[in-house]
N, C-alpha and C. Protein backbone atom coordinates (compact mmCIF):
# COMPACT_ATOMS: atom_id res chain seq x y z
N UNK A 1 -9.58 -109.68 122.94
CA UNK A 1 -10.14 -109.81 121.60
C UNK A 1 -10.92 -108.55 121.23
N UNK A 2 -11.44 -107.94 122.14
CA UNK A 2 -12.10 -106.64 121.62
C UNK A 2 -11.61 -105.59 121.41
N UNK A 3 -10.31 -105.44 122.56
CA UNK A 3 -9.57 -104.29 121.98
C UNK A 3 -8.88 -104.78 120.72
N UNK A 4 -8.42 -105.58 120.36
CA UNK A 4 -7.47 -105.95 119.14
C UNK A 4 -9.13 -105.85 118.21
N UNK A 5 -9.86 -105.81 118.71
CA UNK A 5 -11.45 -105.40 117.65
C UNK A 5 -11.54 -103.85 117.20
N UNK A 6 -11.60 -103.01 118.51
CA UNK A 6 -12.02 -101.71 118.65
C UNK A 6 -10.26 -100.74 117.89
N UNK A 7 -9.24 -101.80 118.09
CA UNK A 7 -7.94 -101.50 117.29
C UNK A 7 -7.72 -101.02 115.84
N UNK A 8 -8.54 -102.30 115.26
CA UNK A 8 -8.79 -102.65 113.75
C UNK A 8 -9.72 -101.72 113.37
N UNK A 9 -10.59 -101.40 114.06
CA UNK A 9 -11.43 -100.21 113.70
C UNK A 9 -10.94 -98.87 113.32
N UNK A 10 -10.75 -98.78 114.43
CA UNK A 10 -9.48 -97.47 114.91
C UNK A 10 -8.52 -97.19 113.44
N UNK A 11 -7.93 -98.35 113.35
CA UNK A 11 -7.06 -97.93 112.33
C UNK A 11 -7.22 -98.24 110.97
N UNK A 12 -9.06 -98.79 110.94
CA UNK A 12 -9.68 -98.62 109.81
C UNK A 12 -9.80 -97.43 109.15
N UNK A 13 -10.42 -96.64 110.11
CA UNK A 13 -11.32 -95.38 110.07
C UNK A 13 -9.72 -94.35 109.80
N UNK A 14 -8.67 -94.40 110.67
CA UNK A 14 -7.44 -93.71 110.22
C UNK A 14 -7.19 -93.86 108.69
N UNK A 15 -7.10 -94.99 107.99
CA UNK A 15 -6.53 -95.13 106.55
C UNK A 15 -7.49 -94.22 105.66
N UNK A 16 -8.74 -94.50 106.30
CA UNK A 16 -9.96 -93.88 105.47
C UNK A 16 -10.04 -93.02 105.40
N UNK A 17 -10.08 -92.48 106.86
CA UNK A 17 -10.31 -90.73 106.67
C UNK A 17 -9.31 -89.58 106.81
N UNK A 18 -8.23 -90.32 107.18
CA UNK A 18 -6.82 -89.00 107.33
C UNK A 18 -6.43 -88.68 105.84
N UNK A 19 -6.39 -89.54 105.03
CA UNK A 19 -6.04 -88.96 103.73
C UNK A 19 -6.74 -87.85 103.24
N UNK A 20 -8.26 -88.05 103.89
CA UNK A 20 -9.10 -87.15 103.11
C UNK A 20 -8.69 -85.47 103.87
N UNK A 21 -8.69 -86.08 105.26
CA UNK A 21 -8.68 -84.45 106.13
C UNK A 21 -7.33 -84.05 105.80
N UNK A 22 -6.32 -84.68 105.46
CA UNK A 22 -5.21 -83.95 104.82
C UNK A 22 -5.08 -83.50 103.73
N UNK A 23 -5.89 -84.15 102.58
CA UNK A 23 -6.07 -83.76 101.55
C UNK A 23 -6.87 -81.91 101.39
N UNK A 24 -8.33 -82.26 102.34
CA UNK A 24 -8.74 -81.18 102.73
C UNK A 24 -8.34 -80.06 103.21
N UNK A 25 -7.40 -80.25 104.76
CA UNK A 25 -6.43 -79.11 105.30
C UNK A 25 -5.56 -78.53 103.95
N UNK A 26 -4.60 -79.43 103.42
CA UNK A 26 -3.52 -78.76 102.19
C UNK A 26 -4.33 -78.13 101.15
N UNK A 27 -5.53 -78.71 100.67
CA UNK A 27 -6.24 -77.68 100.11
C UNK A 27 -6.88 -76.75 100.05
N UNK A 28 -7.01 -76.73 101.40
CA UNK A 28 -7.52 -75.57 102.16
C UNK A 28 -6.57 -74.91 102.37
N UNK A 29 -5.24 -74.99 102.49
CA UNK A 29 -4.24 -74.21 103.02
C UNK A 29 -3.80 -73.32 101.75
N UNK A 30 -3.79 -74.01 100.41
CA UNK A 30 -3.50 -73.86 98.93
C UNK A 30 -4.60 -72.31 98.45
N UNK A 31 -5.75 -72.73 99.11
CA UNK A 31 -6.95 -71.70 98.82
C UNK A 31 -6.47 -70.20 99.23
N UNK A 32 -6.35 -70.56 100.76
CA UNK A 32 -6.11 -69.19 101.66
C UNK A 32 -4.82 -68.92 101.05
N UNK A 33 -3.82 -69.29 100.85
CA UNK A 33 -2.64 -68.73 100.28
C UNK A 33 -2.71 -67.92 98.41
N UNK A 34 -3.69 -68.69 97.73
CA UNK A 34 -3.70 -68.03 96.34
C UNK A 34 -4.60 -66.74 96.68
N UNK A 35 -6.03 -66.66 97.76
CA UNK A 35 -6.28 -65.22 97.97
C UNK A 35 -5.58 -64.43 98.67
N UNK A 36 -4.83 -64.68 99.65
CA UNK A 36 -3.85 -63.87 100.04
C UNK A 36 -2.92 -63.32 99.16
N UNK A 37 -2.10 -64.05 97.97
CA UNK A 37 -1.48 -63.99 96.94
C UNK A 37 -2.32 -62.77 96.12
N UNK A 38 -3.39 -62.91 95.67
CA UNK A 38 -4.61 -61.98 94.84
C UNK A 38 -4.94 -60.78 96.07
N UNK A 39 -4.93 -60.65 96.83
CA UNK A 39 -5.27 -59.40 97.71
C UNK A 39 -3.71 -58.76 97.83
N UNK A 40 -2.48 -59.60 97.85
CA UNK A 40 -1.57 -58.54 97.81
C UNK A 40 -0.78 -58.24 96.55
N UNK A 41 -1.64 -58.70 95.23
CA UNK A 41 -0.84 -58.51 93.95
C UNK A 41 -2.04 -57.28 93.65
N UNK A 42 -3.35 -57.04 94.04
CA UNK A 42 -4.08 -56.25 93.66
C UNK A 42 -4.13 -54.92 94.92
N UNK A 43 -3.43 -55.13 95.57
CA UNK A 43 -2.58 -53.85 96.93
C UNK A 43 -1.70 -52.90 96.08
N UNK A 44 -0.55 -53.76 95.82
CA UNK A 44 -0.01 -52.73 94.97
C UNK A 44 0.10 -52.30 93.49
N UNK A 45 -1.62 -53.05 92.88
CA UNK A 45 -1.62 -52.65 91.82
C UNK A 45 -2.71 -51.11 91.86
N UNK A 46 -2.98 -51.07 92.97
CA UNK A 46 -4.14 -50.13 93.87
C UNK A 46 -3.27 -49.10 94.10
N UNK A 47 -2.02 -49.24 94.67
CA UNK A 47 -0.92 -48.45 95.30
C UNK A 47 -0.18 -47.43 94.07
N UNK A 48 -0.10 -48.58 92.88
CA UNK A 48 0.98 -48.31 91.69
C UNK A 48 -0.24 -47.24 91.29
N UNK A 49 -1.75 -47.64 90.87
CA UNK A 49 -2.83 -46.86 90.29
C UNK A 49 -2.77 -45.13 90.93
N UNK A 50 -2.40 -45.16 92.20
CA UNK A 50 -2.71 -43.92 92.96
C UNK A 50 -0.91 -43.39 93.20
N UNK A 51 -0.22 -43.76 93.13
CA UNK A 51 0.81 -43.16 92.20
C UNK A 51 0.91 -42.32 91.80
N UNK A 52 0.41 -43.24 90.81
CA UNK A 52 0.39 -42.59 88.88
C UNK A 52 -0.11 -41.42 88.83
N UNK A 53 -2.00 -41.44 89.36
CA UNK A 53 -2.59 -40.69 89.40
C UNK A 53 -2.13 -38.82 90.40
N UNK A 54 -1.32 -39.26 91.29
CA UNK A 54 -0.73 -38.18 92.33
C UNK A 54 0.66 -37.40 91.20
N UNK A 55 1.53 -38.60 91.06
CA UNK A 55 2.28 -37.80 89.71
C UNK A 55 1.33 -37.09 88.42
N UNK A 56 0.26 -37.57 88.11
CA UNK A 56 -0.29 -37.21 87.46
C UNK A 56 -0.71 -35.61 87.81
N UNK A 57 -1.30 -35.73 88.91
CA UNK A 57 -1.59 -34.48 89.68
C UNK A 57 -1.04 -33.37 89.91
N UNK A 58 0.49 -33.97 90.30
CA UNK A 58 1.46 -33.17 90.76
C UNK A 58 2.32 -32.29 89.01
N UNK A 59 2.17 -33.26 88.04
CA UNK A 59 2.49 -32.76 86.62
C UNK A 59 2.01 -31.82 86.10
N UNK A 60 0.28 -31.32 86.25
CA UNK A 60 -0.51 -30.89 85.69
C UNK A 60 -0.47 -29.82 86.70
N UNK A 61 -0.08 -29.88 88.27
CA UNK A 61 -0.05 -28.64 89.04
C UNK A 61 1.43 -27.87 88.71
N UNK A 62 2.12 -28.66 88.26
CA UNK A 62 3.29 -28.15 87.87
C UNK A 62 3.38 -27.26 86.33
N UNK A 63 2.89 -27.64 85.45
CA UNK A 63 2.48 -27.50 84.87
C UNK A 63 1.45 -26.20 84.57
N UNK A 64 0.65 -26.11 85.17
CA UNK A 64 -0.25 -24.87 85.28
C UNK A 64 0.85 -23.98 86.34
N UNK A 65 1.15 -24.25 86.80
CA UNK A 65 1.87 -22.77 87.93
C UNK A 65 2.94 -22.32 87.19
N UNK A 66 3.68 -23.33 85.72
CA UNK A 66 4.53 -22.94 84.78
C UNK A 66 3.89 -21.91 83.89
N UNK A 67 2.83 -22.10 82.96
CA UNK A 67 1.72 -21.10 82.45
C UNK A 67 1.67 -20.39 82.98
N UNK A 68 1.16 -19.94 84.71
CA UNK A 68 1.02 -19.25 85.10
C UNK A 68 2.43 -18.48 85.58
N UNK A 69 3.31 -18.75 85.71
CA UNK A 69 3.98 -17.67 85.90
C UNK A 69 4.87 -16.95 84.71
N UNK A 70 4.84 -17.53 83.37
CA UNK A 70 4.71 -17.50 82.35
C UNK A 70 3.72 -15.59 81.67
N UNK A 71 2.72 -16.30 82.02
CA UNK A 71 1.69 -15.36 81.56
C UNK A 71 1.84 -14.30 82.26
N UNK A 72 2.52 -14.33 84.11
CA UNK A 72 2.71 -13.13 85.08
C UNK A 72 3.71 -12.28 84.03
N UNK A 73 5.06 -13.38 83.89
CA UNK A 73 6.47 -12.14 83.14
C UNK A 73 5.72 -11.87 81.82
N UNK A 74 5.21 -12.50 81.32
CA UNK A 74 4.62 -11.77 79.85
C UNK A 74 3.74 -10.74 79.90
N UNK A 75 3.18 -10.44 81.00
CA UNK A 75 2.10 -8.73 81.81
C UNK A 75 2.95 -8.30 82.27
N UNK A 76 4.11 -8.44 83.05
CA UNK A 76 5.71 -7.65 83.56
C UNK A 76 5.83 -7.10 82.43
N UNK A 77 5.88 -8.22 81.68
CA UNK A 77 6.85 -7.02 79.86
C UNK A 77 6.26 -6.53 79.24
N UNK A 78 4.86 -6.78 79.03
CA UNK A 78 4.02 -5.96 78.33
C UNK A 78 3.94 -4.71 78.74
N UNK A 79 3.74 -4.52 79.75
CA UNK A 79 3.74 -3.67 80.84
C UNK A 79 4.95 -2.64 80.86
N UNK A 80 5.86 -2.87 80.77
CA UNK A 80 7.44 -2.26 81.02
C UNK A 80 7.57 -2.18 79.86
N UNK A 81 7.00 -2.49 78.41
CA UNK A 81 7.01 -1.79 77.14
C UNK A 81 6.48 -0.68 77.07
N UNK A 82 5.31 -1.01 77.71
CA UNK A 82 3.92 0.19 77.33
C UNK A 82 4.55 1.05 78.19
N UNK A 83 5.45 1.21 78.96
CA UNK A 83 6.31 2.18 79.92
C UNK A 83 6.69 2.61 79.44
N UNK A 84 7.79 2.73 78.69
CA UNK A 84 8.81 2.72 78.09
C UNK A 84 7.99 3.26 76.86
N UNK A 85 7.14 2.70 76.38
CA UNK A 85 6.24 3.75 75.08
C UNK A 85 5.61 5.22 75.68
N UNK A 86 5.23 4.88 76.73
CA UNK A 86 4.65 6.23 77.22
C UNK A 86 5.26 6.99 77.49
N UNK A 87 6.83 6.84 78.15
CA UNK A 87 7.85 7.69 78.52
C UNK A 87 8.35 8.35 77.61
N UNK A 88 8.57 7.58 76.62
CA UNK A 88 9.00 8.24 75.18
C UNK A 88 8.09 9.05 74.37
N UNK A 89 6.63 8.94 74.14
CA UNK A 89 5.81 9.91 73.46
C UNK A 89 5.84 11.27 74.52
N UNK A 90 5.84 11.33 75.86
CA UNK A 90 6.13 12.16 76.67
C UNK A 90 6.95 13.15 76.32
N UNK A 91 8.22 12.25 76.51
CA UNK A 91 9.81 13.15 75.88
C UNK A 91 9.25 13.61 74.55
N UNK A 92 8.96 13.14 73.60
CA UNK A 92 8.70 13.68 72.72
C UNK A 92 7.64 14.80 72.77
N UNK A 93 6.83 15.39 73.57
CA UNK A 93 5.44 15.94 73.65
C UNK A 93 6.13 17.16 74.33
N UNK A 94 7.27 16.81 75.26
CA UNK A 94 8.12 18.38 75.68
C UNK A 94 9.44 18.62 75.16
N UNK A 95 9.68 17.93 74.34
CA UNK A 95 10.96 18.57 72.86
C UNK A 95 10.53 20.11 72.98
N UNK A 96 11.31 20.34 72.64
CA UNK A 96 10.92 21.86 71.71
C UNK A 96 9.64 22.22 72.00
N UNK A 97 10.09 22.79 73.37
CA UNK A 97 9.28 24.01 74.28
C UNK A 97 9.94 24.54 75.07
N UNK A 98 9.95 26.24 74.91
CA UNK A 98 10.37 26.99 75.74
C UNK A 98 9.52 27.74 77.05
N UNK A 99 9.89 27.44 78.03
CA UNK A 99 8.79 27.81 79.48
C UNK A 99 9.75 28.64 79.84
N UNK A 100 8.91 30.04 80.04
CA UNK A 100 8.97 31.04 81.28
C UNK A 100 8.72 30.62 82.87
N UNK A 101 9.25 30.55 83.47
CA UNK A 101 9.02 30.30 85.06
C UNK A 101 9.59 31.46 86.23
N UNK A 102 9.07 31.50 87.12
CA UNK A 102 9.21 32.24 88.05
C UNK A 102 9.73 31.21 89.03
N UNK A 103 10.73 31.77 89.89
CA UNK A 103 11.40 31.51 91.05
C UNK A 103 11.14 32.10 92.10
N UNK A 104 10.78 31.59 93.15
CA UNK A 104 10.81 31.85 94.35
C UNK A 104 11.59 31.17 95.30
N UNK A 105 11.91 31.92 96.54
CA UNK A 105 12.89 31.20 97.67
C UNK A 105 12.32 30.09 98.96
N UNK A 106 12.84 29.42 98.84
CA UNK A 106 11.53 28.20 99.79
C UNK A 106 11.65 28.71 101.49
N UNK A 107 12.62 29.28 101.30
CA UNK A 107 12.84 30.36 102.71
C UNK A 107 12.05 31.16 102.75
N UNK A 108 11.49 31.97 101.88
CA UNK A 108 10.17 33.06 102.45
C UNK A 108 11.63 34.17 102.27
N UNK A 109 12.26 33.68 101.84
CA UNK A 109 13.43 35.29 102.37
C UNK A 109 14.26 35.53 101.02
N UNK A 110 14.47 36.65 100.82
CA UNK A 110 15.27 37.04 99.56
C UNK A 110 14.42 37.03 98.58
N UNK A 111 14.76 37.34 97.28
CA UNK A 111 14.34 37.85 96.11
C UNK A 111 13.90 36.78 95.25
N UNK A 112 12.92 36.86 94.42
CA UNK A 112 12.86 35.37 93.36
C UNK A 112 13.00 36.30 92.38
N UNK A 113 13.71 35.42 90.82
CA UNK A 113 13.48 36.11 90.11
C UNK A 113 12.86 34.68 88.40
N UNK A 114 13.14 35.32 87.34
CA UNK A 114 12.30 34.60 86.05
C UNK A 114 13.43 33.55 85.41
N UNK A 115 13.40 32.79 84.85
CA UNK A 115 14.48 31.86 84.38
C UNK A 115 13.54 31.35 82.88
N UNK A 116 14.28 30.83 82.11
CA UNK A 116 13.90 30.18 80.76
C UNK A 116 14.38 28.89 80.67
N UNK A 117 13.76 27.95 80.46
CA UNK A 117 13.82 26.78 80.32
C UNK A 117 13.50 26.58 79.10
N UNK A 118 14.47 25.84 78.29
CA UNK A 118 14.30 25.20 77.08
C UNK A 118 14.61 23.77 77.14
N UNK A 119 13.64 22.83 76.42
CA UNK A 119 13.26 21.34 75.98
C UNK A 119 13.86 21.63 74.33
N UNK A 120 15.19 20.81 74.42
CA UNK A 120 15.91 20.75 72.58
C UNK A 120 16.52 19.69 72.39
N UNK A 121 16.39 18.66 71.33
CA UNK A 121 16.93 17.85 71.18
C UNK A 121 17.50 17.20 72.35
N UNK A 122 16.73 16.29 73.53
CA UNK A 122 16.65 15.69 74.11
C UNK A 122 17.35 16.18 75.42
N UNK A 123 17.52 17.44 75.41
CA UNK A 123 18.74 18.11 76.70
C UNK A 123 17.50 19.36 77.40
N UNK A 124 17.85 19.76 78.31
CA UNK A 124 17.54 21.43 79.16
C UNK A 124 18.50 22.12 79.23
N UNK A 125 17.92 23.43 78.64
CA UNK A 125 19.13 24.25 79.13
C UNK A 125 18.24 25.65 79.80
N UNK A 126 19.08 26.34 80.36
CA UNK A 126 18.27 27.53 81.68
C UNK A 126 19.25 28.94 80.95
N UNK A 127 18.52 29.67 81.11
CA UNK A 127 19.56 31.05 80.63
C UNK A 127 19.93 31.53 81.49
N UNK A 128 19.37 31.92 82.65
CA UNK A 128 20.15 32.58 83.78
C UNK A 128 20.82 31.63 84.60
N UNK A 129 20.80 30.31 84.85
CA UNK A 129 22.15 29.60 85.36
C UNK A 129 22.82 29.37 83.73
N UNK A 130 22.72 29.10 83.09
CA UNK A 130 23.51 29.31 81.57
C UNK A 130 24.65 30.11 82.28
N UNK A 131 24.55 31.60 81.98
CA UNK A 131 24.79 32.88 82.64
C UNK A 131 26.22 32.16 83.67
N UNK A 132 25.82 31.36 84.59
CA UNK A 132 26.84 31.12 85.25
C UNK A 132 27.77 29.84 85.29
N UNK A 133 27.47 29.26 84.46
CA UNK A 133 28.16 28.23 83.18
C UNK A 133 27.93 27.00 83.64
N UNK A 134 26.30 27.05 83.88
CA UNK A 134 25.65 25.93 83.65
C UNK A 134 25.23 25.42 82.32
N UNK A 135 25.65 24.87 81.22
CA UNK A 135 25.74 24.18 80.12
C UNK A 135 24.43 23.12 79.88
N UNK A 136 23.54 23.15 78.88
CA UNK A 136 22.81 22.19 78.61
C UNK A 136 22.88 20.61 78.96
N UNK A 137 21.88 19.65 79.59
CA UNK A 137 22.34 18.53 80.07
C UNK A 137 20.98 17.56 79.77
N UNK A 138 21.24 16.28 79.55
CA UNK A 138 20.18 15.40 79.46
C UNK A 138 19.48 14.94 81.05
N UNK A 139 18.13 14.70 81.01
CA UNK A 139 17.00 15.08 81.89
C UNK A 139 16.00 13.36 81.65
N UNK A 140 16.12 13.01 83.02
CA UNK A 140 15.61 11.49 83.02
C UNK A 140 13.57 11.99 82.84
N UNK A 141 12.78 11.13 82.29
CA UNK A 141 11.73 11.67 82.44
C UNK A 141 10.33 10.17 83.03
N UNK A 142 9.99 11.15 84.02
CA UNK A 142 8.93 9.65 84.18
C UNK A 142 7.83 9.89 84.06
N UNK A 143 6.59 9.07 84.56
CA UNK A 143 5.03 9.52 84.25
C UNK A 143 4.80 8.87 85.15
N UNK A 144 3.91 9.76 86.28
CA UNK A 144 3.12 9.05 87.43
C UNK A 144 1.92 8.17 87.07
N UNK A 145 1.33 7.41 87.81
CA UNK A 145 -0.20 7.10 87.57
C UNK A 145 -1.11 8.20 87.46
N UNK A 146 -1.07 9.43 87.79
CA UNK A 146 -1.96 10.69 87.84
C UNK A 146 -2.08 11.24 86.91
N UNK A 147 -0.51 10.50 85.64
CA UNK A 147 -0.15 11.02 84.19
C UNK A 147 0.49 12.09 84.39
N UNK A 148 0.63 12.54 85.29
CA UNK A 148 2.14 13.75 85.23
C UNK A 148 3.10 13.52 85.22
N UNK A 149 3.80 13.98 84.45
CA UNK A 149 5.05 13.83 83.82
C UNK A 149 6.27 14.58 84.41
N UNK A 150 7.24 13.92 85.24
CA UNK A 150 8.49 14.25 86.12
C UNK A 150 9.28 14.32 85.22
N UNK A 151 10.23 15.12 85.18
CA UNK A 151 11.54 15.56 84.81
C UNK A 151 12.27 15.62 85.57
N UNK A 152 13.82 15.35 85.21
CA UNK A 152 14.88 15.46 86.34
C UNK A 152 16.02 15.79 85.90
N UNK A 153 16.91 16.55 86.47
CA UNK A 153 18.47 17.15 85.29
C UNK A 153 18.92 17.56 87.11
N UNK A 154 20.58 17.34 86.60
CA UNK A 154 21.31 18.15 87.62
C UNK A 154 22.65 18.49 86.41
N UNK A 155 23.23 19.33 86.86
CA UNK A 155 24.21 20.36 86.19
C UNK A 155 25.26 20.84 87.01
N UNK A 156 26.35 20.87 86.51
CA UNK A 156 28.05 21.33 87.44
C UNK A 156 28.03 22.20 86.89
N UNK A 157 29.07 23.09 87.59
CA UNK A 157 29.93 23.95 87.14
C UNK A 157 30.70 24.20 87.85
N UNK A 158 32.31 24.16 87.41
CA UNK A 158 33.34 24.39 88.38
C UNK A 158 33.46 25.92 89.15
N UNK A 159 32.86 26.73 88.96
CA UNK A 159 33.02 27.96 89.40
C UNK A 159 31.49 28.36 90.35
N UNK A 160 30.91 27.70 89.83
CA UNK A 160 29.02 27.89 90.36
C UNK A 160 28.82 26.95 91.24
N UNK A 161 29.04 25.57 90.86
CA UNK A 161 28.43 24.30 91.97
C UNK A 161 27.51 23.49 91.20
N UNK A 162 26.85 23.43 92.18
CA UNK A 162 26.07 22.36 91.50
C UNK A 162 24.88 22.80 91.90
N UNK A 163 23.76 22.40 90.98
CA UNK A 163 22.37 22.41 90.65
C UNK A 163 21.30 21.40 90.69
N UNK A 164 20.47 20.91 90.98
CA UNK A 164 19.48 19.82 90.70
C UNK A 164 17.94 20.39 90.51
N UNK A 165 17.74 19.93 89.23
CA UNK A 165 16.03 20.79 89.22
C UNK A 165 15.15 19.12 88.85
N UNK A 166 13.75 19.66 89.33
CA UNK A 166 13.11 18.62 89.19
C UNK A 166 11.23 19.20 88.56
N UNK A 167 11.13 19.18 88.25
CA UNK A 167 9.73 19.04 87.59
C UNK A 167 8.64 18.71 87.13
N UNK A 168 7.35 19.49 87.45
CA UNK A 168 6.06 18.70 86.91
C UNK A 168 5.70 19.09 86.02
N UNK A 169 5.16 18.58 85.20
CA UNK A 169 4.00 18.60 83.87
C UNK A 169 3.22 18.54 83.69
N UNK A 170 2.28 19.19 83.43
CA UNK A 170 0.74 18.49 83.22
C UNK A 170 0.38 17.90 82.22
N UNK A 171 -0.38 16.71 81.96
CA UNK A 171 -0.50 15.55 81.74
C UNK A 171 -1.17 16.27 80.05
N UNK A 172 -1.41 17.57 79.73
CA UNK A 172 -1.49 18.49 78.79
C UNK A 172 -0.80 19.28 77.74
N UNK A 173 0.70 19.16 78.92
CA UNK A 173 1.90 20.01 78.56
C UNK A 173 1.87 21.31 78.59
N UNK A 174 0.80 21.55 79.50
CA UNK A 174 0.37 23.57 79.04
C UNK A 174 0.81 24.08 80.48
N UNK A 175 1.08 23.38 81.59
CA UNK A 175 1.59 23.96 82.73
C UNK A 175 2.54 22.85 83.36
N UNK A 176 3.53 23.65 84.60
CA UNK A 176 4.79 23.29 84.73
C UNK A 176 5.04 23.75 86.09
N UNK A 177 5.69 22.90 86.97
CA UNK A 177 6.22 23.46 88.53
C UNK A 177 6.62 23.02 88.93
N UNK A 178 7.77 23.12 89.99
CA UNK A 178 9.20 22.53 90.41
C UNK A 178 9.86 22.90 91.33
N UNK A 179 10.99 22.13 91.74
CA UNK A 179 11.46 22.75 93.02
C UNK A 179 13.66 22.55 92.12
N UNK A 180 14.01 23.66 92.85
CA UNK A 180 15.54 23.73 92.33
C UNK A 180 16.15 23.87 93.70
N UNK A 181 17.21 23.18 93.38
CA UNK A 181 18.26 23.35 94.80
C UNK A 181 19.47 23.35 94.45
N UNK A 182 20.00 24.31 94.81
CA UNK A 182 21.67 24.87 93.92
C UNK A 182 22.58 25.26 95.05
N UNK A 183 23.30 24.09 95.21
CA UNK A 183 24.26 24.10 95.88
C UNK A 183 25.93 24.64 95.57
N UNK A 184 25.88 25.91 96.20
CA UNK A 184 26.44 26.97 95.79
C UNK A 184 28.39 26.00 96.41
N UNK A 185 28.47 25.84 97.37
CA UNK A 185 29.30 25.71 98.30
C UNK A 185 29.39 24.89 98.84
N UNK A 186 30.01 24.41 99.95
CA UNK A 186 30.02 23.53 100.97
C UNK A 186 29.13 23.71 102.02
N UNK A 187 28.64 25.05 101.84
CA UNK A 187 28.27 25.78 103.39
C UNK A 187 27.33 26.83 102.60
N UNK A 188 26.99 27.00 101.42
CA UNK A 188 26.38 27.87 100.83
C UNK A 188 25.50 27.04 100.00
N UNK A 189 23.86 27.45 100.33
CA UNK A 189 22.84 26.66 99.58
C UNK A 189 21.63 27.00 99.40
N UNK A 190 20.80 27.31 98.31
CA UNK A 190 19.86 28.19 97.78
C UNK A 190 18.77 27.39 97.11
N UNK A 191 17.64 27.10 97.76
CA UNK A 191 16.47 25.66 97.65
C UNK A 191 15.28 27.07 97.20
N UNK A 192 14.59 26.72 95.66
CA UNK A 192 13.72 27.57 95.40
C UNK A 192 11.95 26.59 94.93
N UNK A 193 11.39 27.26 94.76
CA UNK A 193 10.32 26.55 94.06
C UNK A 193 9.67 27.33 92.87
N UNK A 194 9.47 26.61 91.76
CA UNK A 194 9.05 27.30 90.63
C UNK A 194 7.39 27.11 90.21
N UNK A 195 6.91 27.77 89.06
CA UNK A 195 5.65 27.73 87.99
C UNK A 195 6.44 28.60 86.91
N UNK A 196 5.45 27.52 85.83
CA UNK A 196 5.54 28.67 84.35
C UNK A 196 4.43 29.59 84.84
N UNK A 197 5.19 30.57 83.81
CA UNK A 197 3.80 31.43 83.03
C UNK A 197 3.84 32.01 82.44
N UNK A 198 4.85 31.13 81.40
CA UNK A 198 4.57 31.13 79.77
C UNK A 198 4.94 30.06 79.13
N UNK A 199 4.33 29.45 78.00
CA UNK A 199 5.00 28.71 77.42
C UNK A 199 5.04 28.57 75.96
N UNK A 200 5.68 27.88 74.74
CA UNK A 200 5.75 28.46 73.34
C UNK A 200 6.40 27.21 72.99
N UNK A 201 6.39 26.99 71.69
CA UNK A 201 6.86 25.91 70.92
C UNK A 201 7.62 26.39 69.83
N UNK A 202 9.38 25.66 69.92
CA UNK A 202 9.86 26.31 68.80
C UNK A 202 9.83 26.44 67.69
């Protein structure tokens, strides 16, 4: 009689209270699952945020190194204009001038003698290789950083050879000096170095 007592109890207290602790566990289980749900919908809204922000980053670095290399070729060309302007007021500044120069032999040996150099309508011409039918020729011209001004011409002739003169300027136009190398032959070759000392405007 007492266990069929302590029975009825037993499975008093079961009707009573398991509903509740199940009720409790599933709602408890319902809880932990909607913050788990909210910690991983706000993960990759954290994830998507820093993204954005890195493309963002990466746009604006892209972006500036575009400007910037932008602004580099636009100082390239500015630059290679103002070249190209200076080279040309140059050429123009030794047009039409005739220089006296003296020759000497870079050997120390043999005779130097005087030559004429004329600046005309964009060519050089020499009177004493003239003389040996070296013909007037156009002459590349550059400008150092020091502002001296290089000249350069080479010249044929089927009976003479060939010639290459090269020249300095002063950044004034009032003095002049150079080196010539006139390759007579195959086997025959005559390397001089020059100065004016005279010069005149036509």
């Amino acid at each position: 009689m007492k266990k069929l007592l302590v029975l009825a109890v037993i499975l008093s207290f079961s009707f009573v209270c398991l509903p509740k602790a199940n009720a409790w566990f599933w709602d408890k289980k319902a809880e932990d699952k909607e913050k788990t749900d909210q910690v991983q919908t706000k993960q990759p809204a954290a994830e998507k945020t820093k993204t954005k922000e890195k493309k963002k980053a990466g746009e604006k670095s892209e972006e500036s190194q575009k400007k910037s290399e932008e602004a580099q070729k636009k100082a390239e060309e500015e630059a290679r204009k103002a070249r190209r302007a200076l080279i040309e007021q140059k050429r123009k500044e030794i047009d039409n001038i005739v220089w006296k120069i003296q020759l000497a032999p870079l050997s120390g040996k043999g005779n130097g003698f005087s030559e004429t150099v004329v600046f005309k309508n964009g060519q050089v011409s020499f009177s004493e290789f003239g003389k040996k039918g070296f013909t007037p020729s156009n002459f590349s011209v550059k400008v150092q950083d020091d502002k001296i001004i290089v000249w350069e011409t080479m010249q044929s002739s089927e009976k003479s050879g060939v010639v290459f003169w090269r020249g300095e300027i002063t950044q004034d136009v009032q003095k002049m000096r150079g080196v010539v190398s006139y390759q007579i032959s195959d086997k025959k070759k005559e390397d001089y170095s020059f100065i004016s000392t005279e010069r005149k405007t036509l």
